[in-house]
N, C-alpha and C. Protein backbone atom coordinates (compact mmCIF):
# COMPACT_ATOMS: atom_id res chain seq x y z
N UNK A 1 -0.97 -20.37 -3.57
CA UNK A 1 -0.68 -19.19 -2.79
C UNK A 1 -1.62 -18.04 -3.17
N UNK A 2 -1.99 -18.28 -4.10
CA UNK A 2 -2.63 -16.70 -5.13
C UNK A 2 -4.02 -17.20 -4.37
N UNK A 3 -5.08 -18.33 -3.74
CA UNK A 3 -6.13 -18.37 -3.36
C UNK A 3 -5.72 -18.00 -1.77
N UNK A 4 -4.81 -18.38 -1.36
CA UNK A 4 -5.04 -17.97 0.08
C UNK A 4 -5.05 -16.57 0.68
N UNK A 5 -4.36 -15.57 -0.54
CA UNK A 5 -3.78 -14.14 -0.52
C UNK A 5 -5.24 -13.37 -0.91
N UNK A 6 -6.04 -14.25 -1.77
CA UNK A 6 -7.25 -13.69 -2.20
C UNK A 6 -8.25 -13.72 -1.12
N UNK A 7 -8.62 -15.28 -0.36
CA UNK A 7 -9.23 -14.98 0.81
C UNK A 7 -8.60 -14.09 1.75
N UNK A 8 -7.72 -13.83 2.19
CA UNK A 8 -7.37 -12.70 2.71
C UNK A 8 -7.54 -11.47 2.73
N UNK A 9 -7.35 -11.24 1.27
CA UNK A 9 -7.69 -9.47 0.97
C UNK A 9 -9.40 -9.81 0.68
N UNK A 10 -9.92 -10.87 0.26
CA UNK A 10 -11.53 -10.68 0.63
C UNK A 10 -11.91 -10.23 1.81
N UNK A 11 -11.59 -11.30 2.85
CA UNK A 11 -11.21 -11.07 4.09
C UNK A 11 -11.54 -9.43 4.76
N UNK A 12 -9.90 -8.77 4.30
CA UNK A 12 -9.69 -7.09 4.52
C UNK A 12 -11.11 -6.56 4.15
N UNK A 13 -11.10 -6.55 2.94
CA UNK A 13 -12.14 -5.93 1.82
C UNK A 13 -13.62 -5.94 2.78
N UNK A 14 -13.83 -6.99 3.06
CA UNK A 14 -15.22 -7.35 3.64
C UNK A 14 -15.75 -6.51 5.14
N UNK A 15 -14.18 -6.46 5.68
CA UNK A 15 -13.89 -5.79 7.35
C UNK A 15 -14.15 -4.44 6.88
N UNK A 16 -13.28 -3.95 6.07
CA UNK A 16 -13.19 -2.36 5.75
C UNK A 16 -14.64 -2.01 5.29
N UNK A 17 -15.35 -2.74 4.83
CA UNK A 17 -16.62 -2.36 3.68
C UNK A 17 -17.58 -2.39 4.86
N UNK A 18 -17.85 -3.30 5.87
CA UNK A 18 -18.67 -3.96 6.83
C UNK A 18 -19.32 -2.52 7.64
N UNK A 19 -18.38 -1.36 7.98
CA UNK A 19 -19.14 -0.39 8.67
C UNK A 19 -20.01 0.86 7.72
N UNK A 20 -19.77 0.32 6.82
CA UNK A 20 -20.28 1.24 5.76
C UNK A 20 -21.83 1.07 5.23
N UNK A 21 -22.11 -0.17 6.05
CA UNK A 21 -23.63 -0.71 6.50
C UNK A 21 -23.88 -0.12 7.50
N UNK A 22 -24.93 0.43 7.56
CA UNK A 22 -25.04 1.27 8.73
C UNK A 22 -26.74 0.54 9.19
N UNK A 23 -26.29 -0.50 9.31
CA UNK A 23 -27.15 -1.56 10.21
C UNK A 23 -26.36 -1.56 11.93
N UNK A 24 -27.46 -1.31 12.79
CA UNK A 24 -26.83 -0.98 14.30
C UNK A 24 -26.98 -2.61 14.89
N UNK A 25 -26.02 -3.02 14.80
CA UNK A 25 -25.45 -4.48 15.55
C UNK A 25 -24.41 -4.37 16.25
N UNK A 26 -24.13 -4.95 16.84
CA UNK A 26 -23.13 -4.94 17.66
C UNK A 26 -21.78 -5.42 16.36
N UNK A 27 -21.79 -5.89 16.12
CA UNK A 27 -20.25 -7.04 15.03
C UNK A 27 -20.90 -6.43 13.83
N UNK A 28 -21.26 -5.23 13.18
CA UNK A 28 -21.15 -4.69 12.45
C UNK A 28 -20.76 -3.09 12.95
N UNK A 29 -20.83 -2.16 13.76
CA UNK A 29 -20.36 -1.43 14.89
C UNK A 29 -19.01 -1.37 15.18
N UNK A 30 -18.89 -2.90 15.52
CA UNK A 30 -17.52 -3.17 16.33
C UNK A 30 -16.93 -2.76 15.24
N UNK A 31 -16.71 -3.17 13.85
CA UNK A 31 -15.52 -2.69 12.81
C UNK A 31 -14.75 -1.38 12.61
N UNK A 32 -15.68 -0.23 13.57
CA UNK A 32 -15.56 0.78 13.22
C UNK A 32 -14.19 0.95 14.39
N UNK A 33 -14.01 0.54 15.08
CA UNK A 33 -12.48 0.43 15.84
C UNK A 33 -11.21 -0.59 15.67
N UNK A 34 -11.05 -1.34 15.08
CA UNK A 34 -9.95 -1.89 14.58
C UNK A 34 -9.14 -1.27 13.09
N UNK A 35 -9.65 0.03 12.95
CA UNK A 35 -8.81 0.56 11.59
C UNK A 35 -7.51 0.17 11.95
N UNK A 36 -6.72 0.66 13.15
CA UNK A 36 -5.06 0.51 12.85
C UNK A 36 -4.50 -0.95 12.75
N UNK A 37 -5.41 -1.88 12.89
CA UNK A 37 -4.69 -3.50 12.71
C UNK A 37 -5.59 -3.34 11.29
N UNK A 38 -6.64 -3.11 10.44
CA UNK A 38 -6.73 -3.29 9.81
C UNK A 38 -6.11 -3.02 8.84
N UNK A 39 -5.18 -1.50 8.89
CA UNK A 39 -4.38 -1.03 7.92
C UNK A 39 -2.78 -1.61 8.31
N UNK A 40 -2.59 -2.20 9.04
CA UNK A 40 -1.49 -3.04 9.16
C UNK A 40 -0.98 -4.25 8.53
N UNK A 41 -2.07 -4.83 8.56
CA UNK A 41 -2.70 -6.03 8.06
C UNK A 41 -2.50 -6.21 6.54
N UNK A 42 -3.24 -4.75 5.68
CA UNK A 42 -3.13 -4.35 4.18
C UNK A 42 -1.64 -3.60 3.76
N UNK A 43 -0.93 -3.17 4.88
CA UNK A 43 0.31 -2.73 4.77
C UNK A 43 1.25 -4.22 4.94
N UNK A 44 0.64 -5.18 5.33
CA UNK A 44 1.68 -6.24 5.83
C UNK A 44 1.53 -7.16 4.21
N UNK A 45 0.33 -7.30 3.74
CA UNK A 45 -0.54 -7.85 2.70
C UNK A 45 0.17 -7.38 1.22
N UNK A 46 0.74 -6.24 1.28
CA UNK A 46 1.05 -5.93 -0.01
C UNK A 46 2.30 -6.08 -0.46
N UNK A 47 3.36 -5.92 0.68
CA UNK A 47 4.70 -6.56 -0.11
C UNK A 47 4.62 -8.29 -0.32
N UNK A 48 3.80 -8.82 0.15
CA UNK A 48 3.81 -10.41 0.05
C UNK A 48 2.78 -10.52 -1.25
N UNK A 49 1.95 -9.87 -1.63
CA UNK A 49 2.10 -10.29 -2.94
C UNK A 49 2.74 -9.92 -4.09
N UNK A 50 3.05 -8.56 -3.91
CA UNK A 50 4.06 -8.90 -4.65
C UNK A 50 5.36 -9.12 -5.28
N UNK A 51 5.88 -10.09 -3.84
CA UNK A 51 7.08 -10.87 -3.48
C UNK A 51 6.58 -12.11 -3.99
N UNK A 52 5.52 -13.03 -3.91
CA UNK A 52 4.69 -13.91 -4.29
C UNK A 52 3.95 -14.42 -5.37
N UNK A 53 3.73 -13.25 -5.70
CA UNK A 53 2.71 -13.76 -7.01
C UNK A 53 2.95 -12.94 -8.03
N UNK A 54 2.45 -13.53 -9.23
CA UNK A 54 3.32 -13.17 -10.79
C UNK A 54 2.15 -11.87 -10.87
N UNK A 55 3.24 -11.13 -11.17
CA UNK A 55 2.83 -9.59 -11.02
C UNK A 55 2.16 -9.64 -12.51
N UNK A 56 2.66 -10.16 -13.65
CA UNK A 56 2.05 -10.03 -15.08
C UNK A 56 0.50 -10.93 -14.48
N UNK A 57 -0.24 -11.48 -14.13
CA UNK A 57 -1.85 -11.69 -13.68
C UNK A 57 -2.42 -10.66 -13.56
N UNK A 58 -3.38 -10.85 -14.07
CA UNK A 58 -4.39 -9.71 -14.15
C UNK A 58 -4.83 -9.63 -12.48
N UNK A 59 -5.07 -11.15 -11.91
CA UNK A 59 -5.72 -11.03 -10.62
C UNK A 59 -4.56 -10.75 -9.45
N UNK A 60 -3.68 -10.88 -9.45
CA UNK A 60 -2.84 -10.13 -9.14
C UNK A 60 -3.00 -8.45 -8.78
N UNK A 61 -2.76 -8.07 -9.91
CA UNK A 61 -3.28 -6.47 -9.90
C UNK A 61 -4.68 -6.35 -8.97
N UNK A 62 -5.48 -6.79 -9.32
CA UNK A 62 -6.81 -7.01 -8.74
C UNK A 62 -6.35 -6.51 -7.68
N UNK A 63 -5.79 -8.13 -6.58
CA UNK A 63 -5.83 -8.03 -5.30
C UNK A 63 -4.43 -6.98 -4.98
N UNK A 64 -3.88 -6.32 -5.52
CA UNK A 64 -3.18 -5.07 -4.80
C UNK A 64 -3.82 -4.09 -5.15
N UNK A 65 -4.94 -4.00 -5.88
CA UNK A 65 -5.46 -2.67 -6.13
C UNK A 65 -6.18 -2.75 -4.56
N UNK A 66 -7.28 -3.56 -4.80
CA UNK A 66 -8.20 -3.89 -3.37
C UNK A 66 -7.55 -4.01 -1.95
N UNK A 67 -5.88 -4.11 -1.94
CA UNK A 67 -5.37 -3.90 -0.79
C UNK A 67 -4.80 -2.83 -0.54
N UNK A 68 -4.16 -2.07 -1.46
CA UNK A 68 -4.26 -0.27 -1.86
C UNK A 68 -5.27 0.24 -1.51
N UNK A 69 -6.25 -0.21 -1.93
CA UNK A 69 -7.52 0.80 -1.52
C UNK A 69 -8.07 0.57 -0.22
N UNK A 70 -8.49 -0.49 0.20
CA UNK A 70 -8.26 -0.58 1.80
C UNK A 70 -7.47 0.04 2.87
N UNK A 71 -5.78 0.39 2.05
CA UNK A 71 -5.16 0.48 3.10
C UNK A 71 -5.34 2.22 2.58
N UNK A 72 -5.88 2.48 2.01
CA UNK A 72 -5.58 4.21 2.10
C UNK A 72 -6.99 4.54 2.57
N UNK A 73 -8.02 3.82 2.24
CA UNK A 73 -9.28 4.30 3.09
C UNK A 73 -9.43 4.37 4.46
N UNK A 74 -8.61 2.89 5.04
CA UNK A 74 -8.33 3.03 6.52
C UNK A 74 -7.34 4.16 7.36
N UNK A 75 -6.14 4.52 6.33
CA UNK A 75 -5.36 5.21 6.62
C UNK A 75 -6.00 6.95 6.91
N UNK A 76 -7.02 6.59 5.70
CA UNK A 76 -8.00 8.23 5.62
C UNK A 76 -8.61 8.03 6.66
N UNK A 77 -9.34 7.47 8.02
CA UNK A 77 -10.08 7.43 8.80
C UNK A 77 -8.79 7.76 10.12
N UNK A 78 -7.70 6.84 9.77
CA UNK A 78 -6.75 7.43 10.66
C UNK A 78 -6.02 8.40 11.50
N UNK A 79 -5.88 9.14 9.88
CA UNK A 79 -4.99 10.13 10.01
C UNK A 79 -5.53 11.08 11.56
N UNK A 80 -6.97 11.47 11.08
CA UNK A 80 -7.25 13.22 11.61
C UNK A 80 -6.67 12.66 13.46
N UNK A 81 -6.14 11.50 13.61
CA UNK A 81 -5.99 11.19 14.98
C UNK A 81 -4.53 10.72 15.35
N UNK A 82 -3.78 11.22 14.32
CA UNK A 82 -2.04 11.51 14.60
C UNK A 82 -1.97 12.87 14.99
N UNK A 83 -0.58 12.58 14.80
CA UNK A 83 0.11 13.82 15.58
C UNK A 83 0.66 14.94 13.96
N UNK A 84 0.29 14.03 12.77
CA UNK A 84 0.40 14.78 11.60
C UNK A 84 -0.73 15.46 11.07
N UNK A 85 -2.12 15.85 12.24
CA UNK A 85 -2.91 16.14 11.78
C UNK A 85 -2.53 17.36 12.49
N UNK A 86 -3.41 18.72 11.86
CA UNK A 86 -3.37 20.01 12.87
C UNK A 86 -4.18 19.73 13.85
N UNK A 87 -4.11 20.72 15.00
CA UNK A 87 -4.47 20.74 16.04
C UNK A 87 -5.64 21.24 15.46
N UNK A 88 -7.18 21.06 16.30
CA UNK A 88 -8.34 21.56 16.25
C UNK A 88 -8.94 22.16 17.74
N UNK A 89 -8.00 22.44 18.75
CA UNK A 89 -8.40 22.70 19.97
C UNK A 89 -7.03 24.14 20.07
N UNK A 90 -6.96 25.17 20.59
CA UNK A 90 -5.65 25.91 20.46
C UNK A 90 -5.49 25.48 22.22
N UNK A 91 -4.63 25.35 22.66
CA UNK A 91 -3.64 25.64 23.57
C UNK A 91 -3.55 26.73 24.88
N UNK A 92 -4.39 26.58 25.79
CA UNK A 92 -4.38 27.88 26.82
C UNK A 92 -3.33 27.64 27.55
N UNK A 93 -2.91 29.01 27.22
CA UNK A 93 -1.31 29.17 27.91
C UNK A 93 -1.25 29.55 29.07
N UNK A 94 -2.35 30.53 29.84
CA UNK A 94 -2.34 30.87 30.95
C UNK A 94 -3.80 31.03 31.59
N UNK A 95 -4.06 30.23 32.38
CA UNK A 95 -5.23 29.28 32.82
C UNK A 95 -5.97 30.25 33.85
N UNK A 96 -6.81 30.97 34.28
CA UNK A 96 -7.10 31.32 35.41
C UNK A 96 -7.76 30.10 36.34
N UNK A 97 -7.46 29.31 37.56
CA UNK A 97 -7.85 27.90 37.83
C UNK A 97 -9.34 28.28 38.44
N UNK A 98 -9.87 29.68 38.70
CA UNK A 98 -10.89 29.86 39.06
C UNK A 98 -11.91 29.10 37.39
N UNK A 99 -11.47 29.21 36.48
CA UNK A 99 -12.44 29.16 35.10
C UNK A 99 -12.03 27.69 34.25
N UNK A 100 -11.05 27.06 35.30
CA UNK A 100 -10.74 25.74 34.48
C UNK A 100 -11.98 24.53 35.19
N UNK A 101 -12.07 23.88 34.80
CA UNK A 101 -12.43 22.34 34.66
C UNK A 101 -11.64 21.16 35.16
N UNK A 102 -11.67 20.59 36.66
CA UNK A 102 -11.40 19.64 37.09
C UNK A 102 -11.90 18.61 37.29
N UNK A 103 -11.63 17.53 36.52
CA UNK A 103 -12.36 16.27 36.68
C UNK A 103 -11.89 15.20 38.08
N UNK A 104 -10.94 15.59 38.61
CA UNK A 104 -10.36 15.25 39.80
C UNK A 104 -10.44 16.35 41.18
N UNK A 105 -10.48 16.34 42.11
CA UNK A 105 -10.16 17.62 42.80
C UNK A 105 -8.78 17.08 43.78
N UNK A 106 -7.97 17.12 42.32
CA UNK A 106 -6.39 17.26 42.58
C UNK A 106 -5.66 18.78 42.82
């Protein structure tokens, strides 16, 4: 069990690390949009090991450190695009429609 949990969080590790090459390919690129399955994935990854595997292993620790750190680096790329981030645009409350912007002419 402890090798299949390891290819796995290699796996994570390799996805999360992959855009940090900033080689312009297409399937090195692409990584840069699957953060929220990727941090799902390391959120799904960490109670199973250690529900699974003997927490006194050194490699153990290993692979929850490396799935900790995955899942908070992805989570850091996340965040600024919840609803727990502040707003960076304020709010016009009263529009003159002569000075707004329609991308429809609804």
């Amino acid at each position: 069990m402890f090798w299949l949990l390891a290819g796995v969080v290699a796996l994570l590790a390799l996805l999360t690390l992959l855009p940090l090459w900033r080689y312009e390919v297409w399937w090195v690129r692409g990584q840069d949009f699957p953060r929220l399955q990727y941090a799902a994935l390391a959120f799904a990854l960490l109670p199973l090991e250690l529900l699974l595997l003997d927490r006194s292993r050194p490699g153990t620790r290993v692979l929850v450190a490396i799935t900790l750190a995955c899942l908070v680096y992805q989570a850091w790329w996340i965040f600024p695009h919840t609803r727990l981030h502040r707003l960076e645009v304020k709010t016009v409350i009263d529009a003159d429609p002569s000075e707004t912007l329609r991308i429809m002419g609804v």
